[in-house]
PDB file of N, CA and C in Angstrom:
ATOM      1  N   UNK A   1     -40.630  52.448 -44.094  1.00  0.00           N
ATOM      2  CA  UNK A   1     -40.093  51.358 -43.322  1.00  0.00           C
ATOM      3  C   UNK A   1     -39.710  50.177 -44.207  1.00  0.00           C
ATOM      4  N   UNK A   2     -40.421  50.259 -45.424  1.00  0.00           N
ATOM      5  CA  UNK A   2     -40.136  48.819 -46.137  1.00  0.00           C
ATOM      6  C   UNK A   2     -38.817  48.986 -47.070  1.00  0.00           C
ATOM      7  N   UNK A   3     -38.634  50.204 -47.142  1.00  0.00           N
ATOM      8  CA  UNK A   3     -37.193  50.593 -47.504  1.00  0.00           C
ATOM      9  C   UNK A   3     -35.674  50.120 -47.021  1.00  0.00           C
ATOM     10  N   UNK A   4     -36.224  50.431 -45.482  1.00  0.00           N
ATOM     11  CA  UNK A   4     -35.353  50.328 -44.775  1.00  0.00           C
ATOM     12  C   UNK A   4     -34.818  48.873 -44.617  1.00  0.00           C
ATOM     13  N   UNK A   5     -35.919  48.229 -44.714  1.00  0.00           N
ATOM     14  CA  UNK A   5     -35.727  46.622 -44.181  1.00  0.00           C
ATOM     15  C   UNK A   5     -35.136  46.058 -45.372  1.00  0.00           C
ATOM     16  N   UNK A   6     -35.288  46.837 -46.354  1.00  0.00           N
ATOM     17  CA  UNK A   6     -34.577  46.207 -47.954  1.00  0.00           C
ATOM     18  C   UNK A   6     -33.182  46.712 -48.182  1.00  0.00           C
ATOM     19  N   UNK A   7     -32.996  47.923 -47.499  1.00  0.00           N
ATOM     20  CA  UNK A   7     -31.373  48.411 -47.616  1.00  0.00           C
ATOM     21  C   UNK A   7     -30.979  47.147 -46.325  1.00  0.00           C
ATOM     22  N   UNK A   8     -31.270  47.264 -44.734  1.00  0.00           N
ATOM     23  CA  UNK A   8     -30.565  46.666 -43.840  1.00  0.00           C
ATOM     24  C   UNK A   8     -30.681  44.342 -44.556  1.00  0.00           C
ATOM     25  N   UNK A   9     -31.504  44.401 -45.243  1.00  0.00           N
ATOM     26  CA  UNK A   9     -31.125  43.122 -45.972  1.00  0.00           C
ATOM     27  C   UNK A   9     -30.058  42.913 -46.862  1.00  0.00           C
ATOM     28  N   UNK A  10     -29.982  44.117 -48.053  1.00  0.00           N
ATOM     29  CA  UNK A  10     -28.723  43.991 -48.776  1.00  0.00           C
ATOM     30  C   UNK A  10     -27.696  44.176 -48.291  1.00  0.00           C
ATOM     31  N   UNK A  11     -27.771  44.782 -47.396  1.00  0.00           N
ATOM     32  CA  UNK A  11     -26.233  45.436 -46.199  1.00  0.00           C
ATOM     33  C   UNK A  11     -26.113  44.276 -45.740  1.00  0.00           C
ATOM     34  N   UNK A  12     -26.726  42.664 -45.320  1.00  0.00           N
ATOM     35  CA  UNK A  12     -26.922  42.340 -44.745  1.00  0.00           C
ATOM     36  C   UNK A  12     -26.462  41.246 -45.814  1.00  0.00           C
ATOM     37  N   UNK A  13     -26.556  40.631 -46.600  1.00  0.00           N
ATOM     38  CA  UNK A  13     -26.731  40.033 -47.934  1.00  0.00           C
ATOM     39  C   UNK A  13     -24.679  40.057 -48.375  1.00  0.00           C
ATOM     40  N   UNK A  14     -24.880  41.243 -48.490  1.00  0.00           N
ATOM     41  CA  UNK A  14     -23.528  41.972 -48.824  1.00  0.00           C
ATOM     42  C   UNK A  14     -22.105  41.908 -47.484  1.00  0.00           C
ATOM     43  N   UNK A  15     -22.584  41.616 -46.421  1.00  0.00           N
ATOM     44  CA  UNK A  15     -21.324  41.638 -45.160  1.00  0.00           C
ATOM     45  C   UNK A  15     -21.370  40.143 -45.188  1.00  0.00           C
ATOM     46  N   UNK A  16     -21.963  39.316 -45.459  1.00  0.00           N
ATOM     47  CA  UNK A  16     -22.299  37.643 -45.676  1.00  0.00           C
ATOM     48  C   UNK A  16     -21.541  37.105 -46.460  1.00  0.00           C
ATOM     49  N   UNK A  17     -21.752  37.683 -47.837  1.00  0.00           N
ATOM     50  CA  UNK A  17     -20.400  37.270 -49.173  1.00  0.00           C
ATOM     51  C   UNK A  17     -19.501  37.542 -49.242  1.00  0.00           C
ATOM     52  N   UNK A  18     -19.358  38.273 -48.590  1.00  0.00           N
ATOM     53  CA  UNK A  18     -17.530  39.240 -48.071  1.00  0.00           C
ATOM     54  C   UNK A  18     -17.215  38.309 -46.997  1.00  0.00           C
ATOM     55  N   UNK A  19     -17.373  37.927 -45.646  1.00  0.00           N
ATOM     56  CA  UNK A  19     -17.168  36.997 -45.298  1.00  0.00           C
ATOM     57  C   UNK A  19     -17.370  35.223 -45.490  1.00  0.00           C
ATOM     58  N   UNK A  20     -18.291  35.232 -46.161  1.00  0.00           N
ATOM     59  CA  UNK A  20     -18.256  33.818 -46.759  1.00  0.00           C
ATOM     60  C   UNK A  20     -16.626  34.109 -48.150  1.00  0.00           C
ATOM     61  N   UNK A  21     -16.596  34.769 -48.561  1.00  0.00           N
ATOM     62  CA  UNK A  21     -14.997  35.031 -49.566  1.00  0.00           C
ATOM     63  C   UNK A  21     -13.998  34.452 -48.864  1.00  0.00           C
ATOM     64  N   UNK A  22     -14.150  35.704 -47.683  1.00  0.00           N
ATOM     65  CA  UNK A  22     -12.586  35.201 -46.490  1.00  0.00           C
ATOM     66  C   UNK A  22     -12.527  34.420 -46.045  1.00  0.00           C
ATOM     67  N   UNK A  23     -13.396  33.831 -45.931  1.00  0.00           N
ATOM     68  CA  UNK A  23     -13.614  32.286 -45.377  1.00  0.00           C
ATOM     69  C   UNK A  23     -13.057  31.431 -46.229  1.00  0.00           C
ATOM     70  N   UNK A  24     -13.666  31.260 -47.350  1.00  0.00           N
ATOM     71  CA  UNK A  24     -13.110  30.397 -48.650  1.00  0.00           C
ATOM     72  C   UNK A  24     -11.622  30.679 -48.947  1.00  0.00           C
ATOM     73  N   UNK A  25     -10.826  31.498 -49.185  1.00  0.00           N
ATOM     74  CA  UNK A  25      -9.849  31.483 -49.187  1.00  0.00           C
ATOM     75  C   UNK A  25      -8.964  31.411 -48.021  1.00  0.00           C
ATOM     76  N   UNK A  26      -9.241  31.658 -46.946  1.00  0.00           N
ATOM     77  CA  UNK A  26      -8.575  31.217 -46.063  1.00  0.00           C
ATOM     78  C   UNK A  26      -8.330  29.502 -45.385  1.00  0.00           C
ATOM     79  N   UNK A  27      -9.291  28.804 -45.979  1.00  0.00           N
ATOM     80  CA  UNK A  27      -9.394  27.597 -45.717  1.00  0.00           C
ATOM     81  C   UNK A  27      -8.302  26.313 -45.653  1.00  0.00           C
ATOM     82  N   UNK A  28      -7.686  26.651 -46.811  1.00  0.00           N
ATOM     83  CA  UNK A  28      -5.448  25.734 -46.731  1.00  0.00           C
ATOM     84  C   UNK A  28      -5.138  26.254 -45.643  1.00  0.00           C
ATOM     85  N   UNK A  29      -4.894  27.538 -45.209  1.00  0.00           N
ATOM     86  CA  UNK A  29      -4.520  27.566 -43.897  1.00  0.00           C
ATOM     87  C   UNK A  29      -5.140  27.223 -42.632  1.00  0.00           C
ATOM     88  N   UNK A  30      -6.474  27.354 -42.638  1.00  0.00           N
ATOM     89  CA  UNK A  30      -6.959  26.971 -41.384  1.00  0.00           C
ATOM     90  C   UNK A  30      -6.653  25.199 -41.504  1.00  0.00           C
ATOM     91  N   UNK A  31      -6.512  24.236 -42.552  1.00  0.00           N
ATOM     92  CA  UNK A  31      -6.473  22.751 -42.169  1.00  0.00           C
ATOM     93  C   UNK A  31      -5.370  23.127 -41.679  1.00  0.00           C
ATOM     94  N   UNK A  32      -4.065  23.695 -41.943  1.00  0.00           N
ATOM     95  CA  UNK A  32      -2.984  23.519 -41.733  1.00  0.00           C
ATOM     96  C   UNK A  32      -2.647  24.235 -40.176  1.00  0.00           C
ATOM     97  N   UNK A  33      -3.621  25.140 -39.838  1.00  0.00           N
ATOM     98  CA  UNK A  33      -3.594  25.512 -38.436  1.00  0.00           C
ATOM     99  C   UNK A  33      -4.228  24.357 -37.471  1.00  0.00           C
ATOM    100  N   UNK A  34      -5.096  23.812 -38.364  1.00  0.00           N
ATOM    101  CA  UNK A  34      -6.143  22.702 -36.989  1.00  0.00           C
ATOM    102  C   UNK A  34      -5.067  21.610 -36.674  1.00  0.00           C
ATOM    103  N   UNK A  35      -4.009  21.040 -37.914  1.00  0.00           N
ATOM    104  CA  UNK A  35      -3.391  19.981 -37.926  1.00  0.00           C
ATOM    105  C   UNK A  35      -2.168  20.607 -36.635  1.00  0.00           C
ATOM    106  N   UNK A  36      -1.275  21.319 -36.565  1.00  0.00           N
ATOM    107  CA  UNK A  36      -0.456  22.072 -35.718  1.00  0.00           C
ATOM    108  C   UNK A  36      -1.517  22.348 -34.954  1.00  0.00           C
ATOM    109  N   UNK A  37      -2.485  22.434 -34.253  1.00  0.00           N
ATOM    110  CA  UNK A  37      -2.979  22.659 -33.432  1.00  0.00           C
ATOM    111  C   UNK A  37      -3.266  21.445 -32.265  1.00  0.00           C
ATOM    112  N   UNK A  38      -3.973  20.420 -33.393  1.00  0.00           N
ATOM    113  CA  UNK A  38      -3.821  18.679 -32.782  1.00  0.00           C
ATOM    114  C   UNK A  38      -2.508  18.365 -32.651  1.00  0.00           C
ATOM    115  N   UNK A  39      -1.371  18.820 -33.429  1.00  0.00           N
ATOM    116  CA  UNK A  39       0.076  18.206 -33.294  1.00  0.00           C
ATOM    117  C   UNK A  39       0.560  18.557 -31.549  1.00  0.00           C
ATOM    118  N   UNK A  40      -0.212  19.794 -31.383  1.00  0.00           N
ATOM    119  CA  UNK A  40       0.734  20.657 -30.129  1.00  0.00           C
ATOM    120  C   UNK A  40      -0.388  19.482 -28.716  1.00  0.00           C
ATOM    121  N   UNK A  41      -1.621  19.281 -29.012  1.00  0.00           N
ATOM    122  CA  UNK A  41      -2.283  18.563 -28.330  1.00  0.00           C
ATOM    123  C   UNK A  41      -1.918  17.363 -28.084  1.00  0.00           C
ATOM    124  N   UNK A  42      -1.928  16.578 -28.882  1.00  0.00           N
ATOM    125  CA  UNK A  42      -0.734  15.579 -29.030  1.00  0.00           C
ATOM    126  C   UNK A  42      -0.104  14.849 -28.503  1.00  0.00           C
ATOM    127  N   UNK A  43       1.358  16.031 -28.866  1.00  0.00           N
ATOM    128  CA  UNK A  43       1.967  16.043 -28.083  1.00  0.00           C
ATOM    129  C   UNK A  43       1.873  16.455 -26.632  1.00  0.00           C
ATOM    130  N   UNK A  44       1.137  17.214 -26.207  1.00  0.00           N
ATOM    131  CA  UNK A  44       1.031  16.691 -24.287  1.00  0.00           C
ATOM    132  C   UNK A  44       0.205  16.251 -23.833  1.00  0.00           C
ATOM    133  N   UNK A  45      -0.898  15.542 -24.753  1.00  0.00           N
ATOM    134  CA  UNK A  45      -1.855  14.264 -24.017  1.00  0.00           C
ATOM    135  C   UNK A  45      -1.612  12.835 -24.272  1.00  0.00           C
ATOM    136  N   UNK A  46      -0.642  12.854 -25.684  1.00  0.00           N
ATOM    137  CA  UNK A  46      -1.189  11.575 -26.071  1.00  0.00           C
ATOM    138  C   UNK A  46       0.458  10.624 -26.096  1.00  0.00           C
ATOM    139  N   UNK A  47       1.446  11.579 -26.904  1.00  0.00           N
ATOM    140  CA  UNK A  47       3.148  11.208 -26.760  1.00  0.00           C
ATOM    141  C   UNK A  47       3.308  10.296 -26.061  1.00  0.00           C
ATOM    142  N   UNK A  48       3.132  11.057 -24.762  1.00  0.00           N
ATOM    143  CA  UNK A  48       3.816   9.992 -23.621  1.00  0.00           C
ATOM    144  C   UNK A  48       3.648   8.310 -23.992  1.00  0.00           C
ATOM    145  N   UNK A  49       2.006   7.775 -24.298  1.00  0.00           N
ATOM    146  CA  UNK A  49       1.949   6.602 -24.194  1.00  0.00           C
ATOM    147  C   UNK A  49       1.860   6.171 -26.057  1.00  0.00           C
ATOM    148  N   UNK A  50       1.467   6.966 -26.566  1.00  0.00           N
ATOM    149  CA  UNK A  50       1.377   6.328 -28.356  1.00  0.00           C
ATOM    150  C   UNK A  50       2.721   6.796 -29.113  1.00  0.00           C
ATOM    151  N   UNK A  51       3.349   7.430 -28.278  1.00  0.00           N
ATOM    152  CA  UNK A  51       4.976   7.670 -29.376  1.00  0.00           C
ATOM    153  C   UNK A  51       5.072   8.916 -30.008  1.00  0.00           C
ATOM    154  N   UNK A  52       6.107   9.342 -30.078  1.00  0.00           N
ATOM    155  CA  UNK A  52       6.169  10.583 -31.320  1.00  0.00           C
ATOM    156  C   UNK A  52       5.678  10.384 -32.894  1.00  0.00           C
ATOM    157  N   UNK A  53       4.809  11.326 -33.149  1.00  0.00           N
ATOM    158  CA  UNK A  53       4.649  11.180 -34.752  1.00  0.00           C
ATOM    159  C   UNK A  53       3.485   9.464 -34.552  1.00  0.00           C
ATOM    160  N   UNK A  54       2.986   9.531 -33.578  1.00  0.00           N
ATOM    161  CA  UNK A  54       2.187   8.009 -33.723  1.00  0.00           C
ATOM    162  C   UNK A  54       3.188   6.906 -33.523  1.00  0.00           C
ATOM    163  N   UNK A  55       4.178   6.736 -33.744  1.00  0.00           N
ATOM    164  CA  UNK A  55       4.883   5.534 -33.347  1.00  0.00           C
ATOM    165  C   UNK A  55       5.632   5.334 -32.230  1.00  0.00           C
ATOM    166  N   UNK A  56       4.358   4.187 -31.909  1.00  0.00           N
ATOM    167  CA  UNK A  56       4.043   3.533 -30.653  1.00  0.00           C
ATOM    168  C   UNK A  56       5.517   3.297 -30.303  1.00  0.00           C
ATOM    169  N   UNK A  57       5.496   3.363 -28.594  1.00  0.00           N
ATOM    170  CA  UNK A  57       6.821   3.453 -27.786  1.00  0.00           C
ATOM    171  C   UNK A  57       6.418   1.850 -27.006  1.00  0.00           C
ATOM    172  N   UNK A  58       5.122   0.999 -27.724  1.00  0.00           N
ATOM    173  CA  UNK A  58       4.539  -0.190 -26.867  1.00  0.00           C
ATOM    174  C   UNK A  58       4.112  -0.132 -25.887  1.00  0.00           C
ATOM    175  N   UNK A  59       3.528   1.106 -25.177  1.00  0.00           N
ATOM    176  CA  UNK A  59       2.709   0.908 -24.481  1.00  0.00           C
ATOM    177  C   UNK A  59       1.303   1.105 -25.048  1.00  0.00           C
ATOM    178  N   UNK A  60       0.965   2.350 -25.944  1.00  0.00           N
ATOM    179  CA  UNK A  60      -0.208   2.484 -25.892  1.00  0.00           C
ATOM    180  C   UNK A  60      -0.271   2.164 -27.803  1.00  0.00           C
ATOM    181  N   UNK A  61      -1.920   1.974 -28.105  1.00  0.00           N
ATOM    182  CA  UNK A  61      -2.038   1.488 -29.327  1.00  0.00           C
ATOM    183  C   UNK A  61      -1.503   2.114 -30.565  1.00  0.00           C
ATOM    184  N   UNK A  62      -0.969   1.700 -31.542  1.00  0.00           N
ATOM    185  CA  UNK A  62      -0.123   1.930 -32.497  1.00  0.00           C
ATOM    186  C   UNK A  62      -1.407   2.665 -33.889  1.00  0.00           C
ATOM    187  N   UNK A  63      -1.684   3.603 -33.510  1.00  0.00           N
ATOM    188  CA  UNK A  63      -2.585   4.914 -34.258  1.00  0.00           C
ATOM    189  C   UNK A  63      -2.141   5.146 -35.417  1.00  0.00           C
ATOM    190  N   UNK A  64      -0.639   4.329 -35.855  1.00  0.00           N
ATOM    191  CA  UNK A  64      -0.739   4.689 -37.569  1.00  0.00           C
ATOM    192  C   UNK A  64      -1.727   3.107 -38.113  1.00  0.00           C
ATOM    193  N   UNK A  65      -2.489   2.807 -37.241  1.00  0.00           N
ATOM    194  CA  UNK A  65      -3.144   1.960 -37.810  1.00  0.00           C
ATOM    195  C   UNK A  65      -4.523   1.706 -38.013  1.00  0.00           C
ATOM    196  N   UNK A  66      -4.895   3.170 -37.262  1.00  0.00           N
ATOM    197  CA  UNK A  66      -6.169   3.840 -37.189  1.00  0.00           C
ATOM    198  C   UNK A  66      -7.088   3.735 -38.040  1.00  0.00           C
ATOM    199  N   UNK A  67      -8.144   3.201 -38.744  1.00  0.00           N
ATOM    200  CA  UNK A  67      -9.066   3.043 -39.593  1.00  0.00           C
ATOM    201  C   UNK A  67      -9.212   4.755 -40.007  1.00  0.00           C
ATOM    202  N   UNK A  68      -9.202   5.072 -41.175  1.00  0.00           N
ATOM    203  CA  UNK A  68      -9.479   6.495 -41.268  1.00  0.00           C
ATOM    204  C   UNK A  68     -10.961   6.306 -41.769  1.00  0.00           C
ATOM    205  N   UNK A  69     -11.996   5.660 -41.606  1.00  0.00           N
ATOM    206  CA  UNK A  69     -13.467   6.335 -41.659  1.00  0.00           C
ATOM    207  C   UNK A  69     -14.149   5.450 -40.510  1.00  0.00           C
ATOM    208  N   UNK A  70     -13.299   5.442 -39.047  1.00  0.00           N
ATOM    209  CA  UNK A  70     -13.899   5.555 -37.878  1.00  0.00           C
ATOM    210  C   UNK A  70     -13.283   6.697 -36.919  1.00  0.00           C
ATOM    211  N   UNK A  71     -14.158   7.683 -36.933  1.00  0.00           N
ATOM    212  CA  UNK A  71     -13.909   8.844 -36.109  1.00  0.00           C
ATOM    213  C   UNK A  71     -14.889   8.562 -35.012  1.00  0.00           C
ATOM    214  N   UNK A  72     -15.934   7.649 -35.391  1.00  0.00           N
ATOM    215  CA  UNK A  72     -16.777   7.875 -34.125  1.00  0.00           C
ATOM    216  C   UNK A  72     -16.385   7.086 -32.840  1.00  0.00           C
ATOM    217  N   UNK A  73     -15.197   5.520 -33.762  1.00  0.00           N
ATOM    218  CA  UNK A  73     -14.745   4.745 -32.367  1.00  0.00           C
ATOM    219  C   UNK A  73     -13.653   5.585 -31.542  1.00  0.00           C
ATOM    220  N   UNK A  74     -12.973   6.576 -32.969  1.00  0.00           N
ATOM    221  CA  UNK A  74     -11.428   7.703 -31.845  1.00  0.00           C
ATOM    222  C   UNK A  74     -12.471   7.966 -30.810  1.00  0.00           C
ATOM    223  N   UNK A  75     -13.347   8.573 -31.354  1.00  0.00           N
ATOM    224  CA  UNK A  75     -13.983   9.366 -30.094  1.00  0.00           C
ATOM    225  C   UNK A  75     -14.412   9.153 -28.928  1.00  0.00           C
ATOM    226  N   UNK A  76     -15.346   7.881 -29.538  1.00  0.00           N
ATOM    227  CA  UNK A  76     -15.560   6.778 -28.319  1.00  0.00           C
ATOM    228  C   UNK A  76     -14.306   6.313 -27.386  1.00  0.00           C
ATOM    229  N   UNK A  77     -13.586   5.897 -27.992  1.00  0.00           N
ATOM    230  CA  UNK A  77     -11.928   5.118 -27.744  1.00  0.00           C
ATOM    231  C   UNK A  77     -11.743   6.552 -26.781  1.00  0.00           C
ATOM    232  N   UNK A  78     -11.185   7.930 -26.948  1.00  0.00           N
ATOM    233  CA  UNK A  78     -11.428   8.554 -26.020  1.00  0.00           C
ATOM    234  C   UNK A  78     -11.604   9.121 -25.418  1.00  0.00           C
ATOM    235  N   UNK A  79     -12.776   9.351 -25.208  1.00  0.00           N
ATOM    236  CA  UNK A  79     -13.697  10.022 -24.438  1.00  0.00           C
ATOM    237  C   UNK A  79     -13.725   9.064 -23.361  1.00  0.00           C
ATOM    238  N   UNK A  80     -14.015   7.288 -23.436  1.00  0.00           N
ATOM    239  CA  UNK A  80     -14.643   6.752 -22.733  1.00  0.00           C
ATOM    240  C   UNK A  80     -13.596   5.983 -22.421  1.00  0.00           C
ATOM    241  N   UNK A  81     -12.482   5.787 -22.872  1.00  0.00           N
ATOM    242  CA  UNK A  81     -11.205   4.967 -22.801  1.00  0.00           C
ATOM    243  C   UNK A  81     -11.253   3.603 -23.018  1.00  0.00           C
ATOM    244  N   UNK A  82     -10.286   2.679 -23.194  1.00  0.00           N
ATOM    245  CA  UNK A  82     -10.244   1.843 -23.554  1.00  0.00           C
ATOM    246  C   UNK A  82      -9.241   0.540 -23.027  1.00  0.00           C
ATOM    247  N   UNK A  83      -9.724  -0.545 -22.292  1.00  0.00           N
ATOM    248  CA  UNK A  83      -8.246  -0.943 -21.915  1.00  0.00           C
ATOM    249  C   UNK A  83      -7.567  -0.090 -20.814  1.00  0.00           C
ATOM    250  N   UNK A  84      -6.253  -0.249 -21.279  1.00  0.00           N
ATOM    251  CA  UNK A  84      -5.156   0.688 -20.565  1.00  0.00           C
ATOM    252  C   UNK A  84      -5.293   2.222 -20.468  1.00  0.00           C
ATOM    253  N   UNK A  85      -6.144   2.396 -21.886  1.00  0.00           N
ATOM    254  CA  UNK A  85      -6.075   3.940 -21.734  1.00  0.00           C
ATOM    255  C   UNK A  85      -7.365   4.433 -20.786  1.00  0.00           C
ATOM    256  N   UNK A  86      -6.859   5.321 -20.218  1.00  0.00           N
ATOM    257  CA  UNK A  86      -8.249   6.438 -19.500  1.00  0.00           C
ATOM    258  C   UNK A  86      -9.143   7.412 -20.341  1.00  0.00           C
ATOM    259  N   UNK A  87      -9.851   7.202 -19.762  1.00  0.00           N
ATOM    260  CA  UNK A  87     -11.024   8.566 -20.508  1.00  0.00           C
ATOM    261  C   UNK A  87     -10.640   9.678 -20.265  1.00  0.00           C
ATOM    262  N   UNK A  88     -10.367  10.559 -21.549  1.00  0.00           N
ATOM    263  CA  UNK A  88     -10.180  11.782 -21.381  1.00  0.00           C
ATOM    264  C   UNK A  88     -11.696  12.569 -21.863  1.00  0.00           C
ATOM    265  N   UNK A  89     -12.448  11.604 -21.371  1.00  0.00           N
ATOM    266  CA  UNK A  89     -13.783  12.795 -21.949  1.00  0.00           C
ATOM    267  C   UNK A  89     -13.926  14.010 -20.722  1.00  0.00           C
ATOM    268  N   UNK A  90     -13.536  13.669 -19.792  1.00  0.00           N
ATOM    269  CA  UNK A  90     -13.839  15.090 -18.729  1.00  0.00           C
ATOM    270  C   UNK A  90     -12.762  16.045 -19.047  1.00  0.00           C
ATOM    271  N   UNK A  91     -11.652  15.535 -19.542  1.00  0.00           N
ATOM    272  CA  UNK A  91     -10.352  16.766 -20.329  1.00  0.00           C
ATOM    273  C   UNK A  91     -10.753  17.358 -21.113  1.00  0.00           C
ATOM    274  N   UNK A  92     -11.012  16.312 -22.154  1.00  0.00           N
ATOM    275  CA  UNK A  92     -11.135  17.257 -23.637  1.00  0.00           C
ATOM    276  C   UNK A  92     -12.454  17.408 -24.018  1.00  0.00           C
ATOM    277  N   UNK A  93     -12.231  18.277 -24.804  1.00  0.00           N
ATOM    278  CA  UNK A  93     -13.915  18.778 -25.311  1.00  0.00           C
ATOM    279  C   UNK A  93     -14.381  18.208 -27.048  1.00  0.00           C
ATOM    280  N   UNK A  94     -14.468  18.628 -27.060  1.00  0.00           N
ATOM    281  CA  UNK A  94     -15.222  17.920 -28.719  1.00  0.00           C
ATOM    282  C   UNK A  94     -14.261  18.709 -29.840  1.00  0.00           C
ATOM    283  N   UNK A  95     -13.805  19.736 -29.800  1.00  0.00           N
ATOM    284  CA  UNK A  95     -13.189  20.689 -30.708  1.00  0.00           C
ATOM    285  C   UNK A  95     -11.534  19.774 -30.971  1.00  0.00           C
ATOM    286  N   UNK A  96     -11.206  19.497 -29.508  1.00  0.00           N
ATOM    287  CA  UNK A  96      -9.866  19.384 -28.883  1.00  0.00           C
ATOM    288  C   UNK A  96      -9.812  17.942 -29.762  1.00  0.00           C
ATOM    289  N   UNK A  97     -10.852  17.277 -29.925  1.00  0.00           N
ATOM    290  CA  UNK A  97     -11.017  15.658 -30.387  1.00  0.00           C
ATOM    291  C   UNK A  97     -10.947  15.956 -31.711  1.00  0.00           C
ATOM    292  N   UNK A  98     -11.594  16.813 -32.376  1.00  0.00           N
ATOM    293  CA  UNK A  98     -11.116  17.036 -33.837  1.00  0.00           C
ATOM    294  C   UNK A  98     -10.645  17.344 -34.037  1.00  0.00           C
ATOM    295  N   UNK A  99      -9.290  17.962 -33.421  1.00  0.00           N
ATOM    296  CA  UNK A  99      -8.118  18.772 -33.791  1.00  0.00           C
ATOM    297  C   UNK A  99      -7.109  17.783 -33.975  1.00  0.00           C
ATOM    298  N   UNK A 100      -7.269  16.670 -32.824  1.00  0.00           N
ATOM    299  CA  UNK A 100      -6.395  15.468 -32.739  1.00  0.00           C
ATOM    300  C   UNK A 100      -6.789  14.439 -33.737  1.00  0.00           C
ATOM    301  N   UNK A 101      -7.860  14.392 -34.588  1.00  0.00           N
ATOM    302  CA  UNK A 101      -8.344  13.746 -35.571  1.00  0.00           C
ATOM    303  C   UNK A 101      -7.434  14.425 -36.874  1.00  0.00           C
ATOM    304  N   UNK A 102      -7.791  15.456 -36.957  1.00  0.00           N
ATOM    305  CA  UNK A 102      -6.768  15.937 -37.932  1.00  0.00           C
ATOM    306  C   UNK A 102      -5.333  15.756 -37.602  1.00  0.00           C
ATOM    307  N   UNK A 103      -4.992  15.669 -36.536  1.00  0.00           N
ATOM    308  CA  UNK A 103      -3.646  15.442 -36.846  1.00  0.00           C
ATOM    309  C   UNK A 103      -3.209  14.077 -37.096  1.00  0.00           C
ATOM    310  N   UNK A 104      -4.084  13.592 -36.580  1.00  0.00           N
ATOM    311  CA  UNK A 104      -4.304  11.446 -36.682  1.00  0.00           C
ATOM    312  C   UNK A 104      -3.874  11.560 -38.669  1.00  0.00           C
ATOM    313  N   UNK A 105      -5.089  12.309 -38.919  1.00  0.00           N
ATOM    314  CA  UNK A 105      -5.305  12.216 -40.562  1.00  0.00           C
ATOM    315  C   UNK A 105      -4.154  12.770 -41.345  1.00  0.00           C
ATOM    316  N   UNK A 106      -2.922  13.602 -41.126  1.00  0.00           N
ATOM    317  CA  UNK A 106      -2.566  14.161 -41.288  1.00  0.00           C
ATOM    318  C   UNK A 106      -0.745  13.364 -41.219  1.00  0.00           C
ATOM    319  N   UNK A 107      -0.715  13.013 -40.015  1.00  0.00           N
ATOM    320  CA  UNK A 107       0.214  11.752 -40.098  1.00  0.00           C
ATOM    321  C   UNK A 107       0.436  10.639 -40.747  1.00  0.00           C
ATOM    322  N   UNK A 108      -1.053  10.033 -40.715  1.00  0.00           N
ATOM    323  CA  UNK A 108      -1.250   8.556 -41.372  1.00  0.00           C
ATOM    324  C   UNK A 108      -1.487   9.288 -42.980  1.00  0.00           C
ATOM    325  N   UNK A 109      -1.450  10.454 -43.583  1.00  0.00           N
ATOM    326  CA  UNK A 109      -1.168  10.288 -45.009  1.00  0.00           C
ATOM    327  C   UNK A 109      -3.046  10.071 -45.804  1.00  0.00           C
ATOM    328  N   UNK A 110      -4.143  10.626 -44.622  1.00  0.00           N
ATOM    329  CA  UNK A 110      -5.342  10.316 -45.158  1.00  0.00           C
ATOM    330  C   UNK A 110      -5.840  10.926 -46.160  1.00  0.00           C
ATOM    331  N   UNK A 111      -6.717  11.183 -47.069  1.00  0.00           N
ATOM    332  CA  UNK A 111      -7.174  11.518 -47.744  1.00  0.00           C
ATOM    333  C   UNK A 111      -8.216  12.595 -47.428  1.00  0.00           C
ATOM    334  N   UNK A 112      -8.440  13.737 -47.620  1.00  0.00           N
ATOM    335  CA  UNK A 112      -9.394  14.702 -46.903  1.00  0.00           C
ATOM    336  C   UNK A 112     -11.075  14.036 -47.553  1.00  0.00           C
ATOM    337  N   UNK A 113     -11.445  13.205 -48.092  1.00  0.00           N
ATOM    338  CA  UNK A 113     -12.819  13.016 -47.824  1.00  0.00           C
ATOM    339  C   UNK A 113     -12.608  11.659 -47.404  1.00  0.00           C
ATOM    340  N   UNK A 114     -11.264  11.136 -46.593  1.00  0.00           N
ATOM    341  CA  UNK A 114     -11.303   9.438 -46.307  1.00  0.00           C
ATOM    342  C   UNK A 114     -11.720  10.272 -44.629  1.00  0.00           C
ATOM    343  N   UNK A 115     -11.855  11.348 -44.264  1.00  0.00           N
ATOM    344  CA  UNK A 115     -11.711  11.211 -42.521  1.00  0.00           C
ATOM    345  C   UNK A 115     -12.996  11.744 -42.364  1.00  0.00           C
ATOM    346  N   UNK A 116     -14.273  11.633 -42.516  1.00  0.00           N
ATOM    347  CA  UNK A 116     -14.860  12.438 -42.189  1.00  0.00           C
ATOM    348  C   UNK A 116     -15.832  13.119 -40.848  1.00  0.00           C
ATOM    349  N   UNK A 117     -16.352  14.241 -40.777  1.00  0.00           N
ATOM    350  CA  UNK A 117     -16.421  14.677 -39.051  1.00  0.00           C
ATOM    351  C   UNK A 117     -17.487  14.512 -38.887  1.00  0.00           C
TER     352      UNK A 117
END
């Protein structure tokens, strides 16, 4: 039995680093999927009132001006809304908020350790 538990560990050891690999190299693409992912979000939650590409149409707040190491006020800001804007915390979920963070970061030109989650 103590055999066994030492092969199903290395088997085990071994399907871990093979996926921790694919993981690591796949990683440029997944930012670049999360960012197109917040872009497509975005665009049908947020456009209407903050503008295409972030620039504000004057109604809603002008997000290329976004502090990039406050993610916790985006979140706050909305989830819980602010002002004019409504809470989209019963819409969106937490994933949906970092997807739109990346695309925040991604527009405004941030630095990948200026945004952090």
């Amino acid at each position: 039995m103590r055999n066994g538990r030492g092969f199903v560990l290395a088997v085990f050891l071994a399907v871990m680093g093979a996926a921790s690999s694919a993981q690591q190299a796949s990683a440029p693409n997944a930012g670049a999927a999360e960012v197109e992912a917040g872009r497509k979000l975005y665009v049908s939650a947020c456009q209407r009132c903050h503008g295409i590409d972030l620039v504000t149409n004057g109604i809603g707040f002008d997000l290329r001006t976004f502090p990039p190491n406050d993610k916790e006020r985006f979140v706050r800001s909305v989830t819980e809304g602010v002002r004019a804007m409504p809470a989209w915390g019963p819409t969106l979920k937490r994933d949906q908020l970092d997807l739109l963070w990346a695309y925040l970061g991604a527009v405004n030109g941030w630095e990948a350790g200026a945004a952090p989650r």
